[in-house]
Protein backbone atom coordinates (compact mmCIF):
# COMPACT_ATOMS: atom_id res chain seq x y z
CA UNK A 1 109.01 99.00 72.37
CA UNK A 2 111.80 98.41 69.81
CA UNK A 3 112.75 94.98 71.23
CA UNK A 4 110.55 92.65 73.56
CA UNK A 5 112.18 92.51 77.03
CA UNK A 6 112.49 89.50 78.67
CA UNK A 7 110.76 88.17 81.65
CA UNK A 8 108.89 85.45 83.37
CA UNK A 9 105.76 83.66 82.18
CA UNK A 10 102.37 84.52 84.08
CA UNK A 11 98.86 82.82 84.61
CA UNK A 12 95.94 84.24 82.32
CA UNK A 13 94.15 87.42 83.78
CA UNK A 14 96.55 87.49 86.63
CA UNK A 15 99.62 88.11 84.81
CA UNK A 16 102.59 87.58 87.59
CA UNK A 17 100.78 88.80 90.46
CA UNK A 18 100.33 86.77 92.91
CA UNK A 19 104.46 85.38 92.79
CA UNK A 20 104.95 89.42 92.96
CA UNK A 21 102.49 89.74 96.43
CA UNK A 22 103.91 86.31 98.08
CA UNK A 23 107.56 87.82 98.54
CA UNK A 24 108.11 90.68 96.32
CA UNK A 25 111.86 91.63 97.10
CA UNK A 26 112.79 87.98 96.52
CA UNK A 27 110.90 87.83 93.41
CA UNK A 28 112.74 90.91 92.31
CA UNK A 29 116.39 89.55 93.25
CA UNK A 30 114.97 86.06 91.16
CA UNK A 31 114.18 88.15 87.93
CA UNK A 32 116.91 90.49 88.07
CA UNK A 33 119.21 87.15 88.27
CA UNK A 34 117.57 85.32 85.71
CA UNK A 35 116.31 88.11 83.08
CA UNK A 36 118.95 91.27 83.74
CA UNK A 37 118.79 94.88 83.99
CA UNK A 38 115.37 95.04 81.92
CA UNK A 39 112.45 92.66 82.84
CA UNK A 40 108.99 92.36 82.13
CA UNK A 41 105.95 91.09 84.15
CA UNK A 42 102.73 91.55 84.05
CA UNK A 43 100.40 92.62 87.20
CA UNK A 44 96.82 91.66 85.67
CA UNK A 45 97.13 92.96 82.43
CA UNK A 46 99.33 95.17 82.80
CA UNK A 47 102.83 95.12 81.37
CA UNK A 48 105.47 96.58 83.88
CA UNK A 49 108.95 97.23 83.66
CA UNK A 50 111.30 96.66 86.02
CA UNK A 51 114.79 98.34 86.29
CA UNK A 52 117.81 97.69 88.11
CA UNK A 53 120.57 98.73 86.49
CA UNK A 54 121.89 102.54 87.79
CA UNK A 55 123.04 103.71 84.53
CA UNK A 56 119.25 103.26 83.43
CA UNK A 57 117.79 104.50 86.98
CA UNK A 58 119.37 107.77 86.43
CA UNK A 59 117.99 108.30 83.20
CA UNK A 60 114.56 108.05 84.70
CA UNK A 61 114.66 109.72 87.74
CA UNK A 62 117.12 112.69 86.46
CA UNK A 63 118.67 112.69 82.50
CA UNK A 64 115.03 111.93 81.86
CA UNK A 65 112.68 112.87 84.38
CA UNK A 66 110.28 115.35 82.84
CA UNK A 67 108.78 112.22 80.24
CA UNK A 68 107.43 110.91 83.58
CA UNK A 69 105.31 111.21 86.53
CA UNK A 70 104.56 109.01 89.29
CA UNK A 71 103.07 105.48 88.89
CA UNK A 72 99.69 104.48 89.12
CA UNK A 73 100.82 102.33 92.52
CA UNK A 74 102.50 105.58 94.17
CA UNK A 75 99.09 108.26 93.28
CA UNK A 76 97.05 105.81 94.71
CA UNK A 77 98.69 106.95 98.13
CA UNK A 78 96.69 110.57 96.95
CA UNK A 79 93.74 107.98 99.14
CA UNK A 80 95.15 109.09 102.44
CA UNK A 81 97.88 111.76 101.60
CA UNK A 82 96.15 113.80 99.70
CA UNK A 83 97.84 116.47 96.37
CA UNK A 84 100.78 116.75 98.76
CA UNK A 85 104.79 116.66 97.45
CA UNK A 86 104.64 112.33 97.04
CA UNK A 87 101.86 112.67 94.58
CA UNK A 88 101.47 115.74 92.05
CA UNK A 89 103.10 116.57 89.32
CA UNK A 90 104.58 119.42 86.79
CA UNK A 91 104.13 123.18 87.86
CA UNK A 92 102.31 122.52 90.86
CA UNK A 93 104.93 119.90 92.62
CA UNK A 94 107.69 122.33 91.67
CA UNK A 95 105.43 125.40 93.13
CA UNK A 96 104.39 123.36 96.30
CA UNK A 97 108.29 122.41 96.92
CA UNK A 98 109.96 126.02 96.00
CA UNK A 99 107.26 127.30 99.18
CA UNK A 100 108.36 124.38 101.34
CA UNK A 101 111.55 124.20 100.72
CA UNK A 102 113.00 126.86 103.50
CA UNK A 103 111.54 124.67 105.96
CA UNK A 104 114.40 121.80 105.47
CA UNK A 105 117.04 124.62 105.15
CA UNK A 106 120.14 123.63 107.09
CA UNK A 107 119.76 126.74 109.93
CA UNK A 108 116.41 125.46 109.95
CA UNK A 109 116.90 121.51 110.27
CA UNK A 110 119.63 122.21 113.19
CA UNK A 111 117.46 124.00 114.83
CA UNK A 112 114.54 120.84 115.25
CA UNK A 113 118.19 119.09 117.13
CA UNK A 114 116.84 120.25 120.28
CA UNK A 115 113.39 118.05 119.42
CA UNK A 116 115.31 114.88 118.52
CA UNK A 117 117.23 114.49 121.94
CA UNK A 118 114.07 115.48 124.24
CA UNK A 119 112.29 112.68 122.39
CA UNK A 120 115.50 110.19 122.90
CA UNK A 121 115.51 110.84 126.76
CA UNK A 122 112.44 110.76 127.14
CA UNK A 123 111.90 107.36 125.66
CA UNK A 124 115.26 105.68 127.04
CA UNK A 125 114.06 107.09 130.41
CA UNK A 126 111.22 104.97 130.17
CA UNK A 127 113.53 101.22 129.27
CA UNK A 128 114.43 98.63 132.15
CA UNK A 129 117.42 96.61 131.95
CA UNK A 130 116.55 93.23 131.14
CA UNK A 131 113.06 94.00 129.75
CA UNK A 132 111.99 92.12 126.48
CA UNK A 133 110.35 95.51 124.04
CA UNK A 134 109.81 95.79 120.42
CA UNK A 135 112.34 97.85 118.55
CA UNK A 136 110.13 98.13 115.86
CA UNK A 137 107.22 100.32 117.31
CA UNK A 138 109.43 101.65 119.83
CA UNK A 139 111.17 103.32 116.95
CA UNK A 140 107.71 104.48 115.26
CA UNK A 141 106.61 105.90 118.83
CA UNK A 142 110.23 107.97 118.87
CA UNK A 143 110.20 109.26 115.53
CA UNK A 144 106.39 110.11 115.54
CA UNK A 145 107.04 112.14 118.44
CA UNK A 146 110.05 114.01 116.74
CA UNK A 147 108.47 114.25 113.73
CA UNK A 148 105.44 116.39 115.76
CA UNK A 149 107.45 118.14 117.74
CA UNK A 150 110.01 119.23 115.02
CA UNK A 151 107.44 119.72 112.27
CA UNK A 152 104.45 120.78 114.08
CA UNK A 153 105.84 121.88 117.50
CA UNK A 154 102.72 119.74 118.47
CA UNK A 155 102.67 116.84 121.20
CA UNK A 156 100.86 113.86 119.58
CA UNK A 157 102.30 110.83 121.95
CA UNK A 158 99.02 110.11 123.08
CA UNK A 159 97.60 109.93 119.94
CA UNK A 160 100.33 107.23 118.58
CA UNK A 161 98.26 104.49 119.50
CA UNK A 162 95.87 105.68 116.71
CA UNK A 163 98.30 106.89 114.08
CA UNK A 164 100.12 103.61 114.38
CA UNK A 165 96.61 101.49 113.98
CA UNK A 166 95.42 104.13 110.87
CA UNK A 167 99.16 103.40 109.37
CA UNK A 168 98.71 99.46 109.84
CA UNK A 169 95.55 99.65 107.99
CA UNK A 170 96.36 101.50 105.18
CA UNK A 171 99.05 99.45 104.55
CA UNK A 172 98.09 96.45 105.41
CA UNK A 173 95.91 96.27 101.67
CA UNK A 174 98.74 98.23 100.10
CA UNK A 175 100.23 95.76 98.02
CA UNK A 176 97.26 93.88 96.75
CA UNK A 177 95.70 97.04 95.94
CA UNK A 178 98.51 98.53 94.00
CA UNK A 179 99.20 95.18 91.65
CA UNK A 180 95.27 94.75 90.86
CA UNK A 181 94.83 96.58 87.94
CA UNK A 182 90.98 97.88 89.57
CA UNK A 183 92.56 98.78 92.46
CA UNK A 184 91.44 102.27 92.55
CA UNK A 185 88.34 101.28 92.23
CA UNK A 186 88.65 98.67 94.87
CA UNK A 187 89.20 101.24 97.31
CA UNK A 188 86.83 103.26 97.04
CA UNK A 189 83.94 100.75 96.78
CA UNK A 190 82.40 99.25 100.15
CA UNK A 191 84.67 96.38 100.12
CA UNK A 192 86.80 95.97 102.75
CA UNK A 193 89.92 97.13 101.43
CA UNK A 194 88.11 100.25 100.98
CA UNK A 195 86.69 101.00 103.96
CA UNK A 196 90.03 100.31 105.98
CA UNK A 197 91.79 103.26 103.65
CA UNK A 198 88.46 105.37 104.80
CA UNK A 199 88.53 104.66 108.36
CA UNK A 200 92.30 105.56 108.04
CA UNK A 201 91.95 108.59 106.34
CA UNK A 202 89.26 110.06 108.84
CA UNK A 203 91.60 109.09 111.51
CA UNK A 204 94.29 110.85 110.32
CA UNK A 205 92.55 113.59 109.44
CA UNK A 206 91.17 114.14 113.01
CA UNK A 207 94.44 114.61 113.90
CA UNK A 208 96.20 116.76 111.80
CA UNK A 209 93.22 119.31 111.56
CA UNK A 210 93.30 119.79 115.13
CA UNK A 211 96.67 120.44 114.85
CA UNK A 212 96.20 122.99 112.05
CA UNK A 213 92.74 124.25 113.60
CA UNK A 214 95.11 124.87 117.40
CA UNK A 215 97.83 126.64 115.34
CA UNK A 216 95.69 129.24 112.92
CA UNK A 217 94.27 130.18 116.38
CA UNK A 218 97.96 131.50 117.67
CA UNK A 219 100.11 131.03 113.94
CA UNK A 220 103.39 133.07 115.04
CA UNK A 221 106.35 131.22 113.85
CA UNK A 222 107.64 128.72 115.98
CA UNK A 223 110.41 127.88 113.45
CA UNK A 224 108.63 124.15 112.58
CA UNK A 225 107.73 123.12 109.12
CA UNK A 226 103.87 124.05 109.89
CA UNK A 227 104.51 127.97 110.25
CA UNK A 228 106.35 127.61 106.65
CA UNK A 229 103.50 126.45 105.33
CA UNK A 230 101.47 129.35 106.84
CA UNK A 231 103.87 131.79 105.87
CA UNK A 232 104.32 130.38 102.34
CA UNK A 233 103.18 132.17 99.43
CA UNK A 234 104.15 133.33 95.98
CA UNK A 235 102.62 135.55 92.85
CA UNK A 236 99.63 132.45 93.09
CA UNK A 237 99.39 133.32 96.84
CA UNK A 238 99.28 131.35 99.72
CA UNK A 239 98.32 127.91 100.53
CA UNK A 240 94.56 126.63 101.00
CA UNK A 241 93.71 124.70 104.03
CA UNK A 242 93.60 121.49 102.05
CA UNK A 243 97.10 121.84 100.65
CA UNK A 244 98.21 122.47 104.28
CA UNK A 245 96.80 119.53 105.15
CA UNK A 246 97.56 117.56 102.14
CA UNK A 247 102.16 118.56 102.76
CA UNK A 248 101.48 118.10 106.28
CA UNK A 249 100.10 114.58 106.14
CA UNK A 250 102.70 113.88 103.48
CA UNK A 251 105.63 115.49 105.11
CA UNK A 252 104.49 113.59 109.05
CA UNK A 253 103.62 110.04 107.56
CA UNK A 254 106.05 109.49 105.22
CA UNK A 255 108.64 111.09 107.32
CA UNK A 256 107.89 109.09 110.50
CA UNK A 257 107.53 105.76 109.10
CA UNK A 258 110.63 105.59 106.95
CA UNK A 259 112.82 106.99 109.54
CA UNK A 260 111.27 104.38 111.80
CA UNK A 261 112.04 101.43 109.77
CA UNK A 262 115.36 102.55 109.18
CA UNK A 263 116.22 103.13 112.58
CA UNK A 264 114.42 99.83 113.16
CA UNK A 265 116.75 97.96 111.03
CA UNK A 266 120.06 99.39 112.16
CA UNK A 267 119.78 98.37 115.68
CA UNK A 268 119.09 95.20 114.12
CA UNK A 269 121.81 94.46 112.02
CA UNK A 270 124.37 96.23 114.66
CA UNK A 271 123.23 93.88 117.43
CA UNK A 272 123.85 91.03 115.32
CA UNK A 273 127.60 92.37 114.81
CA UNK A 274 129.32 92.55 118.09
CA UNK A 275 132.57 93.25 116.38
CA UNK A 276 131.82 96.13 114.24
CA UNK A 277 128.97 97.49 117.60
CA UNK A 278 132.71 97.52 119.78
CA UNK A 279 134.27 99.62 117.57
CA UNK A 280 131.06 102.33 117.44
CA UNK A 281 130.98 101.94 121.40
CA UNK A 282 134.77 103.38 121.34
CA UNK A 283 132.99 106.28 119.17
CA UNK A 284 130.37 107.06 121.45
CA UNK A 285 132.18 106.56 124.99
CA UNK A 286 131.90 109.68 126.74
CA UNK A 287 130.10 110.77 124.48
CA UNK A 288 127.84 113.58 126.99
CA UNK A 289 125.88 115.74 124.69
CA UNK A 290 125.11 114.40 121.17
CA UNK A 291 124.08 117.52 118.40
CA UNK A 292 123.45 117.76 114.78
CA UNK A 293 127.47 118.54 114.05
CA UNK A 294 128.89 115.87 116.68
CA UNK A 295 131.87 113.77 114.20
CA UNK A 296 130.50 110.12 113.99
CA UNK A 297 131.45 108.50 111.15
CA UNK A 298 130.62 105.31 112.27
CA UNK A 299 127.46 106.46 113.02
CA UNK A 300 126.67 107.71 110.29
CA UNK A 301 128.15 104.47 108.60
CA UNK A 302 125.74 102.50 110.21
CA UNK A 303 122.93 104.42 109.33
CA UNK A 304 123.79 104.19 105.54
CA UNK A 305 124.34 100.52 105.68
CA UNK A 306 121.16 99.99 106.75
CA UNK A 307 119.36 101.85 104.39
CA UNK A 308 121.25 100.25 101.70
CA UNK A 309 120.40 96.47 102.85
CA UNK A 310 116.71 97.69 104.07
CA UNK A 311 116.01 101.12 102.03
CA UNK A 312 112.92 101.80 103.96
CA UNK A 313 111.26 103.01 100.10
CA UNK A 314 112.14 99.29 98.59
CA UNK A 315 110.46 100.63 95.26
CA UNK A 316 109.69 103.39 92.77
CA UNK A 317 107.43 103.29 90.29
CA UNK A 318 106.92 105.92 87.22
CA UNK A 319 105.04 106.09 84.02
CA UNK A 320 105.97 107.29 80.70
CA UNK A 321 104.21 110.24 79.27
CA UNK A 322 105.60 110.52 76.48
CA UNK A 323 108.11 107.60 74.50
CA UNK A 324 110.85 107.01 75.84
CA UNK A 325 114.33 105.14 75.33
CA UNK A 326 115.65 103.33 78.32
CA UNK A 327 118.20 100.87 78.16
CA UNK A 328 118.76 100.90 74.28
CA UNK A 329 115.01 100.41 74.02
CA UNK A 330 112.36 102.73 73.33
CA UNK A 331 109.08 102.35 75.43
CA UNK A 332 105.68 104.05 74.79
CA UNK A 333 103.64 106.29 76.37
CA UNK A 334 101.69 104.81 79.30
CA UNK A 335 104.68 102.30 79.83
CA UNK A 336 105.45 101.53 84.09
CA UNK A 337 108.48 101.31 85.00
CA UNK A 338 109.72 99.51 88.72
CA UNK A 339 112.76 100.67 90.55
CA UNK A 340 113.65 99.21 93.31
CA UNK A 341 116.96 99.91 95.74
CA UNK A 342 116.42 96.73 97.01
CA UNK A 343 117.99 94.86 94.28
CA UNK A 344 120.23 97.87 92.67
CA UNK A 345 121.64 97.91 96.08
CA UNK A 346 122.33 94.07 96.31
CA UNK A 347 123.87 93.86 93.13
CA UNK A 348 127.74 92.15 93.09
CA UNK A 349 128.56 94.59 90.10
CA UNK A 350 128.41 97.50 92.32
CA UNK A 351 129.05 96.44 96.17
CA UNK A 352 132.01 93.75 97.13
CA UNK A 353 129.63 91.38 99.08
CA UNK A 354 126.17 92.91 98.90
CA UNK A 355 124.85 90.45 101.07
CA UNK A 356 127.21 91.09 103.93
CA UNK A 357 126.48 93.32 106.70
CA UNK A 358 130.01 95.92 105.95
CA UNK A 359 129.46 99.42 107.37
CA UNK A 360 133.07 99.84 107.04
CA UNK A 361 132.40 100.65 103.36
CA UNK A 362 131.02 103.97 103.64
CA UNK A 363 134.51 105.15 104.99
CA UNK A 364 136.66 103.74 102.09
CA UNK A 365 137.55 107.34 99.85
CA UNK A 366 136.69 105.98 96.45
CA UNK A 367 133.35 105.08 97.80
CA UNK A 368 131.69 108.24 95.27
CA UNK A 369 133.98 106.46 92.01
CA UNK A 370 131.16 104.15 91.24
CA UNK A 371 127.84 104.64 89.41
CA UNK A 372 125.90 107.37 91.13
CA UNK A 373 122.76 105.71 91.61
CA UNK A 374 124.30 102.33 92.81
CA UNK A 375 122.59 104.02 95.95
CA UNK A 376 119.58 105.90 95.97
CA UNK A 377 117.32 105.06 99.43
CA UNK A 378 116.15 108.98 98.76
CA UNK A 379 115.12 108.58 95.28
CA UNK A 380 116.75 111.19 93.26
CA UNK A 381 116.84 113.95 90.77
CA UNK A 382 113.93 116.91 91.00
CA UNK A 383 111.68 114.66 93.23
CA UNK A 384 114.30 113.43 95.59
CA UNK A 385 113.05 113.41 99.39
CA UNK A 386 113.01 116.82 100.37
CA UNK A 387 113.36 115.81 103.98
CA UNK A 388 116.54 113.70 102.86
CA UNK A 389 118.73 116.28 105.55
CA UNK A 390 116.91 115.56 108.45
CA UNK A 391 116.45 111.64 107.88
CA UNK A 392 119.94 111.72 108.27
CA UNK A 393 120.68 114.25 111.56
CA UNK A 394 118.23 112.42 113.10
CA UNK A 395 119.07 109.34 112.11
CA UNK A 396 123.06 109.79 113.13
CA UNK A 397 121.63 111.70 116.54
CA UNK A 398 118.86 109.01 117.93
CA UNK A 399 121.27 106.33 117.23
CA UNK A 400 124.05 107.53 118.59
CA UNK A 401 121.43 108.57 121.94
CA UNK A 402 120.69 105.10 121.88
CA UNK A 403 123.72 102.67 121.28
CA UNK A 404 125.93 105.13 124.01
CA UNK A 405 123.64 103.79 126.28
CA UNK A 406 121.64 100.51 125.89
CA UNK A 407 122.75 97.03 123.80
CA UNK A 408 120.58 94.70 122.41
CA UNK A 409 119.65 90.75 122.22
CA UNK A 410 117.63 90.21 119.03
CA UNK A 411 115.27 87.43 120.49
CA UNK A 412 113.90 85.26 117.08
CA UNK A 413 110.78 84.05 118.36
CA UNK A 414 108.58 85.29 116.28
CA UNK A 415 111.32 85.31 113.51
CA UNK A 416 112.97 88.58 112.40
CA UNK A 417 112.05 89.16 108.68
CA UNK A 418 110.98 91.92 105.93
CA UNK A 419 107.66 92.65 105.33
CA UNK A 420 107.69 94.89 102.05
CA UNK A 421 104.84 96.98 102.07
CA UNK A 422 104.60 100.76 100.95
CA UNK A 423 107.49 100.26 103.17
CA UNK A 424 109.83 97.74 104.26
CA UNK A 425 108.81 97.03 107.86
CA UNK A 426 109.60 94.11 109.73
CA UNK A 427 107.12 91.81 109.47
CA UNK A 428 106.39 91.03 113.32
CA UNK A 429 108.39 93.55 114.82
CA UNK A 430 112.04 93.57 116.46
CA UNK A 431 111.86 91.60 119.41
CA UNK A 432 115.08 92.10 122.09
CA UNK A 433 116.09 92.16 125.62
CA UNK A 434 117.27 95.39 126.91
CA UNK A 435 120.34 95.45 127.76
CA UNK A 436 122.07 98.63 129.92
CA UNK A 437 125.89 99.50 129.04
């Protein structure tokens, strides 16, 4: 580095690890506060580097990108994912998303619409007025099934109980795995940590080769993501069972459970707003048939205000492969650097009132004026989420499915709070009463 960055003291061996695991998204606003756009801590041994400032996030993910690759923290997801689109790197993450790509074309993302409101009616149909449910995993179970039905034209409902237990448990070690510099190791040792990523894996894996095992036996397209990935090829060829299964399990779990959470947080934060939920009711009244083009703007408002107070991906990580200047400073090969939309989102520089709950925001016309990545709940640049379209039909279609419909009363016992894990979830769930319009 040309200049030592600032940043908090740490305890020998441990570095600032355990203050990082005990509430990482509040550590993160602390530092940023206190230190700036460039901090330092140390996980272990390790030195990390955190950025917050957008000028300096787009020179990573996009003036930048090629000096860096994916962070220790994010290949260790390779455990259950596999070499899919999250986790390799150079030629072969730019072959594997040039064959995937026609799959999240727009013809072919309207045309998984059909998916998203079968999947909406079919869970609403299910809800009693006055009944006390879980947002939370109601909002897994809804966008697990769309995610099967749209990506795999496969019904998996009755195996959610087991995807959602495989998910818990692979995340549930997440964080402590990622900041202990052995961590790799850790998992794939006997200890428990390890043998809860296993048991996931295999569970997982039971499911999605069945899937691919029922489709090679009839493989006609069916216009879902898994008959791209059948069809795909290039000068290399086609694609090998395991990478199948590897953009499959990448494309389903990461897909599901983001889309989840940010559902998850948006009927949240719009129950907690009566004012601002009257105005999207006047949007949605007779409202009969909801589809991919329908003009919501509230919506759609909503939607983005959620991800930007609860971006379901609440941190990036990269590593230098080569030296690199960031900030004014130059960094050395091997260096980690830390996004995280949490805080670049929350930051007073960039939002009037980051703290405050103001969908209205994302109608104002000089909204695009400020610093592009301000906002980035997709990542961006050459990796950006490649599913980014469809996170947001189907985020503008099962909300507007749902709040035409139903209201909610957030009940606070147990308390509603973030749990920041490979995602943010909430920690306990979304507990509310049902409530018919």
């Amino acid at each position: 580095m040309s200049a030592p960055i600032a940043g908090p003291s740490g305890t020998p061996l441990l570095g600032n690890t355990l203050a990082l695991r005990k509430n990482p998204t509040a550590y993160l606003l602390q530092l940023q506060k206190e230190y700036g756009d460039l901090v330092q801590i140390h996980l272990g041994w390790i030195p990390i580097i955190l950025v917050f400032h957008p000028d300096q996030v787009r020179q990573i993910l996009v003036e930048n990108h090629k000096s860096f690759i994916k962070s220790r923290g994010t290949r260790l997801t390779e455990l259950v994912l596999g070499k899919g689109l999250l986790t390799i790197e150079g030629k072969d993450h730019r072959r594997q998303r040039k064959l995937i790509q026609p799959a999240f074309q727009k013809r072919r993302i309207e045309g998984y619409a059909p998916f998203i409101q079968d999947a909406c009616s079919n869970l609403l149909a299910g809800w009693k007025d006055g009944d006390i449910i879980d947002l939370h995993r109601n909002m897994m179970r809804l966008a697990l099934v769309i995610a099967s039905r749209s990506l795999f034209d496969a019904d998996v409902e009755s195996d959610a109980p087991h995807i959602g237990r495989a998910l818990d448990r692979s995340m549930q070690d997440f964080n402590r795995v990622v900041s202990h510099p052995l961590g790799r190791y850790l998992v794939k040792l006997p200890t428990p940590a390890g043998l809860r990523f296993r048991a996931a894996r295999k569970d997982l894996d039971r499911i999605i080769y069945r899937i691919i095992k029922e489709r090679k036996a009839n493989p006609e397209d069916r216009g879902d993501f898994l008959s791209i990935l059948f069809s795909a090829a290039d000068e290399e060829g086609g694609m090998t069972e395991k990478q199948i299964r590897d953009e499959a399990m990448t494309i389903f779990l990461a897909g599901h459970e983001t889309t989840a959470n940010a559902l998850s947080w948006s009927l949240y934060l719009v129950s907690k707003h009566p004012q601002f939920e009257a105005r999207l009711q006047e949007e949605l009244q007779g409202l009969s048939v909801i589809k991919p083009d329908s003009t919501l703007p509230l919506t759609e408002a909503l939607f983005a205000e959620s991800m930007r107070m609860y971006p379901p991906v609440w941190a990036l990580g990269r590593e230098a492969i080569e030296p690199v200047e960031i900030g004014g400073h130059t960094f050395k090969t091997g260096t980690t650097f830390l996004l995280s939309p949490y805080v670049t989102h929350r930051d007073s520089r960039f939002w009037d009132a980051p703290n405050d709950f103001r969908p209205g925001r994302w109608l104002e016309p000089d909204l695009l004026q400020h610093p592009r990545f301000r906002y980035f709940p997709f990542g961006g640049g050459p990796r950006i989420c490649i599913g980014e379209p469809f996170a947001w039909m189907e985020g503008k279609m099962a909300l507007a499915a749902i709040l035409r419909d139903w209201s909610f009363e957030i009940q606070e016992e147990p308390p509603v709070r973030e749990k920041p894990l490979v995602t943010l979830r909430p920690e306990f769930g979304i507990h509310a009463r049902l409530k018919r319009r």
